[in-house]
C-alpha atoms as a PDB file:
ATOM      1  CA  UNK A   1    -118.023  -1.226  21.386  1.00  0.00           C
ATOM      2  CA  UNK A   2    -118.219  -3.800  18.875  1.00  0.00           C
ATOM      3  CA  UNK A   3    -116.063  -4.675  15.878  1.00  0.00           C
ATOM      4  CA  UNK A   4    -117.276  -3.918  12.569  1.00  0.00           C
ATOM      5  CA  UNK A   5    -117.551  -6.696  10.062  1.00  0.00           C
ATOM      6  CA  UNK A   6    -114.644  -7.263   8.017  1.00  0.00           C
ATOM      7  CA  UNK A   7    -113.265  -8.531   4.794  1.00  0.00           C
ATOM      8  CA  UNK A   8    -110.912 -11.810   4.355  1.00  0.00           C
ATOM      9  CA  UNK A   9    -107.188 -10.805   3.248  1.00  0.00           C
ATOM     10  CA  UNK A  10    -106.818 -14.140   0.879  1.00  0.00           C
ATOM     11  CA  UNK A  11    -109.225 -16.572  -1.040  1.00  0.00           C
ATOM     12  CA  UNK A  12    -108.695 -18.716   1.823  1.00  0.00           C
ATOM     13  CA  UNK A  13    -109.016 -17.239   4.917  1.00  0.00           C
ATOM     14  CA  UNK A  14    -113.169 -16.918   4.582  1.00  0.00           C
ATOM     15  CA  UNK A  15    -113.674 -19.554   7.409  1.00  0.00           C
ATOM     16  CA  UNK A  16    -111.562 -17.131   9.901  1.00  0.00           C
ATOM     17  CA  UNK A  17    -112.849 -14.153   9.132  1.00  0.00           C
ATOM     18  CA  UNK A  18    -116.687 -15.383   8.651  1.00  0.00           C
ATOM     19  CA  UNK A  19    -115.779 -16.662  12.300  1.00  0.00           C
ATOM     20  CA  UNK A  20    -114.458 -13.503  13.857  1.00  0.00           C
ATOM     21  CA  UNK A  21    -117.175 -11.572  12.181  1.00  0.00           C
ATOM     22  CA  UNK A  22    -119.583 -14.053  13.975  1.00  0.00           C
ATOM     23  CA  UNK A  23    -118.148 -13.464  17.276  1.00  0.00           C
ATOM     24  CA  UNK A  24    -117.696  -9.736  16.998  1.00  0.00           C
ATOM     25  CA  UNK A  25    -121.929  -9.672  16.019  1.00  0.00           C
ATOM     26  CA  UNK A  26    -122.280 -11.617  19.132  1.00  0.00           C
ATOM     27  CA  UNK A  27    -119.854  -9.577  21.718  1.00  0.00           C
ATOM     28  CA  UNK A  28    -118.239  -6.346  22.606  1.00  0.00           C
ATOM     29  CA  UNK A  29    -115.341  -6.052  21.496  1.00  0.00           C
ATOM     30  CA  UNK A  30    -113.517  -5.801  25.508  1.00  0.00           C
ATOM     31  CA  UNK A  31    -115.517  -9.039  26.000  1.00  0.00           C
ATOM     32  CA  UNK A  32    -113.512 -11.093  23.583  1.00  0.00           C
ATOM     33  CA  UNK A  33    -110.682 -13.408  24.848  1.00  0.00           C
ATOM     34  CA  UNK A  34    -107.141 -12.674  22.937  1.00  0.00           C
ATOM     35  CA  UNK A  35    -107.052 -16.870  23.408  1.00  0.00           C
ATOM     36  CA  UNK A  36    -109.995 -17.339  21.707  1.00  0.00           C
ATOM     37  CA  UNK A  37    -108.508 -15.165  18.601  1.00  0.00           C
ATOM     38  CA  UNK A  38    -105.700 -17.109  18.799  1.00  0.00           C
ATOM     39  CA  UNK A  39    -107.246 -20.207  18.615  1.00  0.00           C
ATOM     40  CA  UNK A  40    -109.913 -19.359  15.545  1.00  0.00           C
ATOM     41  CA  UNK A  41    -106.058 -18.666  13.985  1.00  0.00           C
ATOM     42  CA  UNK A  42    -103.988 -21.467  15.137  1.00  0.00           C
ATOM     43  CA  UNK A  43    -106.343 -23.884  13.993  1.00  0.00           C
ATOM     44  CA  UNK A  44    -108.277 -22.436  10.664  1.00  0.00           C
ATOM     45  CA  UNK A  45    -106.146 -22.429   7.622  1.00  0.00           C
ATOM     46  CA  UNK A  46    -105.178 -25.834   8.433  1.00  0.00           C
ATOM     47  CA  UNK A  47    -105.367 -27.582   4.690  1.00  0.00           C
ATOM     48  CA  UNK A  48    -102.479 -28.302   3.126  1.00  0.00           C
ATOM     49  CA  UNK A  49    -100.342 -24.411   2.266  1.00  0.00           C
ATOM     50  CA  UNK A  50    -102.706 -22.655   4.208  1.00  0.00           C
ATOM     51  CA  UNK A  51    -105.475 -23.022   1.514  1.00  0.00           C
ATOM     52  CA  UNK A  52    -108.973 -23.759   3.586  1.00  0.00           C
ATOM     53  CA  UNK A  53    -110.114 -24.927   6.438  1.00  0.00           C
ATOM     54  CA  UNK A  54    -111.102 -28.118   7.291  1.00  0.00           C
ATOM     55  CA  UNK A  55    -114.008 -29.481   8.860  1.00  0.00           C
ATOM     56  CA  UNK A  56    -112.021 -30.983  11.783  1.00  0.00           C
ATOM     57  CA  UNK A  57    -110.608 -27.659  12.283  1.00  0.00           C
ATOM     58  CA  UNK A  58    -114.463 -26.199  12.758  1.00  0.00           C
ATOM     59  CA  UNK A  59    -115.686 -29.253  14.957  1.00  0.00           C
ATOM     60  CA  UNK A  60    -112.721 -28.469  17.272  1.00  0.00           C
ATOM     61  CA  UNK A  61    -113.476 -24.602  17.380  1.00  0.00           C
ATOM     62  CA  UNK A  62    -117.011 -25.417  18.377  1.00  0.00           C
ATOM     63  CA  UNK A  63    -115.575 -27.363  21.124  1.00  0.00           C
ATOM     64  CA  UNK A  64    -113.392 -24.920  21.983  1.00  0.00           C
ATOM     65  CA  UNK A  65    -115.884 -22.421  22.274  1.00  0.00           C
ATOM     66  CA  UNK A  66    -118.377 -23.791  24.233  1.00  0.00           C
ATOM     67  CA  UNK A  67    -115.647 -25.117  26.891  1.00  0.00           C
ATOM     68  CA  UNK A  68    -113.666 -21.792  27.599  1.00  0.00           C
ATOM     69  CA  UNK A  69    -113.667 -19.980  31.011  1.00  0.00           C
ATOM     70  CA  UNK A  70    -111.694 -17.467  32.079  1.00  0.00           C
ATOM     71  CA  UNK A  71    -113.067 -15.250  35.415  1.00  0.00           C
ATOM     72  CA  UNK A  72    -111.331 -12.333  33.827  1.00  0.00           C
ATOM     73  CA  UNK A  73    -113.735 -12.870  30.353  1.00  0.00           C
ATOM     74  CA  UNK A  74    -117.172 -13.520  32.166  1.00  0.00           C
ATOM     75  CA  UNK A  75    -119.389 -12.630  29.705  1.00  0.00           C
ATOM     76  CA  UNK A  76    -118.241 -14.795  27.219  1.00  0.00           C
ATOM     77  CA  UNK A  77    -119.913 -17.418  26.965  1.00  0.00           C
ATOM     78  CA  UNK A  78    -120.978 -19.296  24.127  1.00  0.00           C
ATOM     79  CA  UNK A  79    -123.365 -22.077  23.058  1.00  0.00           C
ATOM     80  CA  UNK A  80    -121.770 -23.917  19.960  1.00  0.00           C
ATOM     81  CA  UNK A  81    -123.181 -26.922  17.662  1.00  0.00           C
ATOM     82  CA  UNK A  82    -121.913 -27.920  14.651  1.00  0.00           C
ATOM     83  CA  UNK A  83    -124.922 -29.396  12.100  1.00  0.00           C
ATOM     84  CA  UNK A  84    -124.210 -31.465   9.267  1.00  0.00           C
ATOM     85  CA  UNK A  85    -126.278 -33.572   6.695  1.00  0.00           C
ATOM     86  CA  UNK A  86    -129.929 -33.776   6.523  1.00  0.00           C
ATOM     87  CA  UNK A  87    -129.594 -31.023   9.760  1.00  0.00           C
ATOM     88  CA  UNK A  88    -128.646 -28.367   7.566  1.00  0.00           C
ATOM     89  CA  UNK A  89    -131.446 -26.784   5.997  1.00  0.00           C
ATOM     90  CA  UNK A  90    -133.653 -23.806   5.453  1.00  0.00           C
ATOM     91  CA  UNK A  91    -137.198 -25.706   6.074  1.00  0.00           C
ATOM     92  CA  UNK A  92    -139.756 -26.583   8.411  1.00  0.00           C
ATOM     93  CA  UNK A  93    -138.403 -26.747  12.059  1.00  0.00           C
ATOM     94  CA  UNK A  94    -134.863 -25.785  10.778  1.00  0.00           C
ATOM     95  CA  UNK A  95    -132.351 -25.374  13.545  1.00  0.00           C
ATOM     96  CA  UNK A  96    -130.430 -22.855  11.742  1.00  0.00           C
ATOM     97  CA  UNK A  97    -133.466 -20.229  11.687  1.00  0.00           C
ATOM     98  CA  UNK A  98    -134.088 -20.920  15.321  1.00  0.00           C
ATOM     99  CA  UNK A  99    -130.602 -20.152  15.921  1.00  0.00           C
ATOM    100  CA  UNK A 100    -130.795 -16.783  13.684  1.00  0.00           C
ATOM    101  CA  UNK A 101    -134.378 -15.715  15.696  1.00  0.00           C
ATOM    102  CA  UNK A 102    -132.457 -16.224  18.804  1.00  0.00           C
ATOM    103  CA  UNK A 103    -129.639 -13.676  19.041  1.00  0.00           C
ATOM    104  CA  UNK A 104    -127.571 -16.199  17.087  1.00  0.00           C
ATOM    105  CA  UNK A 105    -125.349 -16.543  13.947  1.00  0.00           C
ATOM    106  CA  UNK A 106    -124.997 -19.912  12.095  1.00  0.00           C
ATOM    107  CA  UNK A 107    -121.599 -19.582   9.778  1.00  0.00           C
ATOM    108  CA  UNK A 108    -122.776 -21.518   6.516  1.00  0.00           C
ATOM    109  CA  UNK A 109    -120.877 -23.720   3.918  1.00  0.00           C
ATOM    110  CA  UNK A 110    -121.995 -22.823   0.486  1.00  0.00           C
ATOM    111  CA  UNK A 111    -120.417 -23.328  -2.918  1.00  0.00           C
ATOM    112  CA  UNK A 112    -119.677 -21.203  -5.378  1.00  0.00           C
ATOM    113  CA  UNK A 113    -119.221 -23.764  -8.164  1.00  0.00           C
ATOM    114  CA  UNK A 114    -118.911 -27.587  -7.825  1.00  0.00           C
ATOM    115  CA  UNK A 115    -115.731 -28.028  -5.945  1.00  0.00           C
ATOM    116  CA  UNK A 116    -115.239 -24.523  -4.421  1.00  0.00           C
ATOM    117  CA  UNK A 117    -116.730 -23.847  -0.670  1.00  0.00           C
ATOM    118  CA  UNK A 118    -117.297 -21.429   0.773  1.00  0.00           C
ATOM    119  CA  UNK A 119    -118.003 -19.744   4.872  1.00  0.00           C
ATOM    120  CA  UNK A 120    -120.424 -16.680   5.190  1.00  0.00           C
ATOM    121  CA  UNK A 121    -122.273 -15.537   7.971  1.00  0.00           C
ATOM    122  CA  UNK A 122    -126.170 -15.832   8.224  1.00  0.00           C
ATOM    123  CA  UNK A 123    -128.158 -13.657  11.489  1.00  0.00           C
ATOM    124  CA  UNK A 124    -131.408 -12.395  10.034  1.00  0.00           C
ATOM    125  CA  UNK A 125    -134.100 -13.946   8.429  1.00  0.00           C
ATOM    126  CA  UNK A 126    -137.485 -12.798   7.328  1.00  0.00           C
ATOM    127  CA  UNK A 127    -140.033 -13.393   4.656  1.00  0.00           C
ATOM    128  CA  UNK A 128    -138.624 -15.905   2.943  1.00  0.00           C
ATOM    129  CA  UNK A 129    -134.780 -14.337   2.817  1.00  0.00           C
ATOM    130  CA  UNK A 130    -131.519 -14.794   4.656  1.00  0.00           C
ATOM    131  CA  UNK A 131    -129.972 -12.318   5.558  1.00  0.00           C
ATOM    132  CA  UNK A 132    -126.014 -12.736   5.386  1.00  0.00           C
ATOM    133  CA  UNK A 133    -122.446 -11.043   5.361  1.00  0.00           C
ATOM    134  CA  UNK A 134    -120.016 -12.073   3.010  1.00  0.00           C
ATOM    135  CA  UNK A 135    -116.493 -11.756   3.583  1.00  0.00           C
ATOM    136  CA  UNK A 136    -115.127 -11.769   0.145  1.00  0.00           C
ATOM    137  CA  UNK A 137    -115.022  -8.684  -1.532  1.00  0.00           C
ATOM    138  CA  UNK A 138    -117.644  -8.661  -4.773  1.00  0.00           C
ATOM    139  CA  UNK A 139    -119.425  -7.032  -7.168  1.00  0.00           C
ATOM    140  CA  UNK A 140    -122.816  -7.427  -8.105  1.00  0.00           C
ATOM    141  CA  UNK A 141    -121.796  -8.440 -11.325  1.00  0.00           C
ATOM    142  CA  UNK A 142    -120.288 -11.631  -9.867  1.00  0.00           C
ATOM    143  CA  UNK A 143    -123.385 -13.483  -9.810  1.00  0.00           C
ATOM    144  CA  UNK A 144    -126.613 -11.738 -11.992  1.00  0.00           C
ATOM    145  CA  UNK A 145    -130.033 -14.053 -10.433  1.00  0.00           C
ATOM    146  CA  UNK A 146    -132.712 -12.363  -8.035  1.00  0.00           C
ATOM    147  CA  UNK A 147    -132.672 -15.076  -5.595  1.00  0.00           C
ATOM    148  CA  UNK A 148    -128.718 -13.980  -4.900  1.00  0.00           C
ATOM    149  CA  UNK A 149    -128.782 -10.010  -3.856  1.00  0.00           C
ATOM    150  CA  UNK A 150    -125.893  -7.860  -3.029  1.00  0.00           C
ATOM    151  CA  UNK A 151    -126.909  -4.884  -0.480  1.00  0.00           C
ATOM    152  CA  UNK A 152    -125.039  -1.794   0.742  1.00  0.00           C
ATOM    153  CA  UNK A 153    -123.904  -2.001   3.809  1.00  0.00           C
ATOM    154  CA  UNK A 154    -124.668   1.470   5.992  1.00  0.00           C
ATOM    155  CA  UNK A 155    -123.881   0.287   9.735  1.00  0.00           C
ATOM    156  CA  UNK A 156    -121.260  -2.262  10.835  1.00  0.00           C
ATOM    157  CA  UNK A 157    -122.957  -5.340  10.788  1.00  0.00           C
ATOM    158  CA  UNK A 158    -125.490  -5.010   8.455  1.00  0.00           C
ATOM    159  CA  UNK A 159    -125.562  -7.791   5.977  1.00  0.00           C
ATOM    160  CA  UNK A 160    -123.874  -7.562   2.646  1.00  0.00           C
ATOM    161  CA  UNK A 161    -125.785 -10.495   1.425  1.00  0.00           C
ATOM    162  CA  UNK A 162    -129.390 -11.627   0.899  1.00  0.00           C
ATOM    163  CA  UNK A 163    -130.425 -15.144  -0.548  1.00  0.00           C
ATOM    164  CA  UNK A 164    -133.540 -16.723  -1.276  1.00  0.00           C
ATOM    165  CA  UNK A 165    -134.409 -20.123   1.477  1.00  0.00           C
ATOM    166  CA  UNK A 166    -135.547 -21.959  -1.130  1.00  0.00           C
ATOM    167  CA  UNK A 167    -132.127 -21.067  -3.594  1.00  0.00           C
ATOM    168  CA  UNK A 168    -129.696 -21.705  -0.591  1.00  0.00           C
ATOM    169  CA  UNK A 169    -131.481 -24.404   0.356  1.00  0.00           C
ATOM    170  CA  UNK A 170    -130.782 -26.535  -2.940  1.00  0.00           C
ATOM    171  CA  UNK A 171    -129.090 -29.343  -3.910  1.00  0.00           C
ATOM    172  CA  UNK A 172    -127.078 -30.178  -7.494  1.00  0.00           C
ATOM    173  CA  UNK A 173    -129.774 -31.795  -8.757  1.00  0.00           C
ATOM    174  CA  UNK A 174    -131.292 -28.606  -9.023  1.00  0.00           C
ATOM    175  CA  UNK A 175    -128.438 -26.570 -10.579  1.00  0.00           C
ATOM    176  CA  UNK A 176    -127.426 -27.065 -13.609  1.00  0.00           C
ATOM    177  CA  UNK A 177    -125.657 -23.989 -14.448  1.00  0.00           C
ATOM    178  CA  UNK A 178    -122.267 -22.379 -13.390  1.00  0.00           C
ATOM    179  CA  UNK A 179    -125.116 -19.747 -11.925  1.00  0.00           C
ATOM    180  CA  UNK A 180    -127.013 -21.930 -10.604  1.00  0.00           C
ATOM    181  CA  UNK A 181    -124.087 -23.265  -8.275  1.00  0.00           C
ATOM    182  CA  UNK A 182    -122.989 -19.906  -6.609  1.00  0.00           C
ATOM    183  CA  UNK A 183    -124.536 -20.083  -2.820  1.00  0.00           C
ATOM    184  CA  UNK A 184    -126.118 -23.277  -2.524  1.00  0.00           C
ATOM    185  CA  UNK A 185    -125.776 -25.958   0.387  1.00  0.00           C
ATOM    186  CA  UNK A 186    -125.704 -28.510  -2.538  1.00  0.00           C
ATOM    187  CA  UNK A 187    -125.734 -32.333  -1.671  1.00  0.00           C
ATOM    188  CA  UNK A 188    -127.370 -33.335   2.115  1.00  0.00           C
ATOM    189  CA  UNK A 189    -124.280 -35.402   2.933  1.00  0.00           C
ATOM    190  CA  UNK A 190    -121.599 -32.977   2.074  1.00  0.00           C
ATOM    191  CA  UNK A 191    -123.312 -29.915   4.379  1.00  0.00           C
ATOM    192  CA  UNK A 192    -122.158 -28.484   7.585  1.00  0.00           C
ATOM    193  CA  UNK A 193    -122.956 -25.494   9.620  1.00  0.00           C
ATOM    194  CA  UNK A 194    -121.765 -24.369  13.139  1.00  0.00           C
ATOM    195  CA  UNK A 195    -124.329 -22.201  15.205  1.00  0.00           C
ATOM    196  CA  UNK A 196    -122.974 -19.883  17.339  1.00  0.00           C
ATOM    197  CA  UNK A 197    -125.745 -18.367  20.515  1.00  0.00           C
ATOM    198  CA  UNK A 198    -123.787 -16.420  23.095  1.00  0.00           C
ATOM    199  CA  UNK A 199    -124.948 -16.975  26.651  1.00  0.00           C
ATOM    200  CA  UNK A 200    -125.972 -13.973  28.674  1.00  0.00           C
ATOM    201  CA  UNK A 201    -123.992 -14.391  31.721  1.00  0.00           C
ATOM    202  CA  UNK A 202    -125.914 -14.439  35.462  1.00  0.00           C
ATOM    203  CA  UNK A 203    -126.012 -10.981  37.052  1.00  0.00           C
ATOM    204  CA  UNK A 204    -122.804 -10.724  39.676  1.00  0.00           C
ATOM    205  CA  UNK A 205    -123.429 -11.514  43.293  1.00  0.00           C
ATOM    206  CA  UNK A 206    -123.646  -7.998  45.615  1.00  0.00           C
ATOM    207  CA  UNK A 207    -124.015  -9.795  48.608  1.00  0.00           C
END
């Protein structure tokens, strides 16, 4: 059984629960590692009272991630790389689509106005659209633009979310609205994504 998606508790815990939500899309929910909770906990929430999460704290999940081993958790395993800069985009030969059409999740940094960032989930793309989940509760009233959709959510990890590539994909230069702002990557050398493939595990021995 998997976990369904679920919603963040605060306005700051989006990083930990976009994470969770990533790993629970990935694995069963008996294939998870209490450790591994513990450590997406222990270490997010980590700017000063508990309000964000900084990038250090991601770049040490990753590594995290993609060193644990435990005999009793087998089958997880789990490829992690953490993009930033000119990496993280939505065009040609993008590493974060060939994540998605791979099994995988990349958790995205977006803003929602200049100086307000925020984590979602991205694991489906097609025709020009990515599809995400959203771990703050909204309304579709929050942001009114047809690049920016809200969707019901039927199953448990549908997405919540769908955005435009060429709206996420966009920089300042090209907002210049309060609108404009709301899930964007915005400027090149502020970006930073972490992909997330899990890593089917070799068949057991039955010799």
């Amino acid at each position: 059984m998997k976990v369904p998606f679920r919603q963040q508790v605060s306005n700051y815990d989006c990083t930990p629960t976009s994470l969770t939500n990533a790993l629970s899309y990935l694995f069963e929910r008996k294939d998870l590692p209490p450790f591994i909770v513990q450590q997406v906990y222990k270490e997010c929430l980590d700017i000063e009272a508990a309000r964000g999460t900084s990038d250090r704290a991601v770049q040490d999940l990753a590594f995290i991630l993609k060193n644990y081993s435990e005999k009793k958790y087998r089958n997880f395993s789990v490829h992690s790389k953490i993009l930033s800069e000119c990496q993280v985009h939505l065009g040609r030969n993008s590493k974060i689509i060939q994540c998605i059409n791979t099994h995988g999740v990349a958790m995205l940094t977006v803003h929602l106005s200049r100086n307000d960032w925020h984590s979602i989930i991205a694991f489906q793309a097609c025709d020009g659209w990515l599809y995400c989940y959203d771990p703050a509760p909204r309304r579709k009233r929050y942001i009114i633009n047809p690049a920016v959709q809200f969707i019901p959510t039927i199953k448990p990890h549908d997405p919540n979310l769908k955005i435009l590539t060429t709206w996420i994909d966009k920089d300042f230069d090209d907002a210049e609205t309060v609108e404009e702002r709301k899930y964007i990557l915005g400027p090149v050398e502020d970006r930073e994504c972490l992909l997330l493939n899990r890593i089917k595990s070799p068949p057991e021995s039955t010799t």
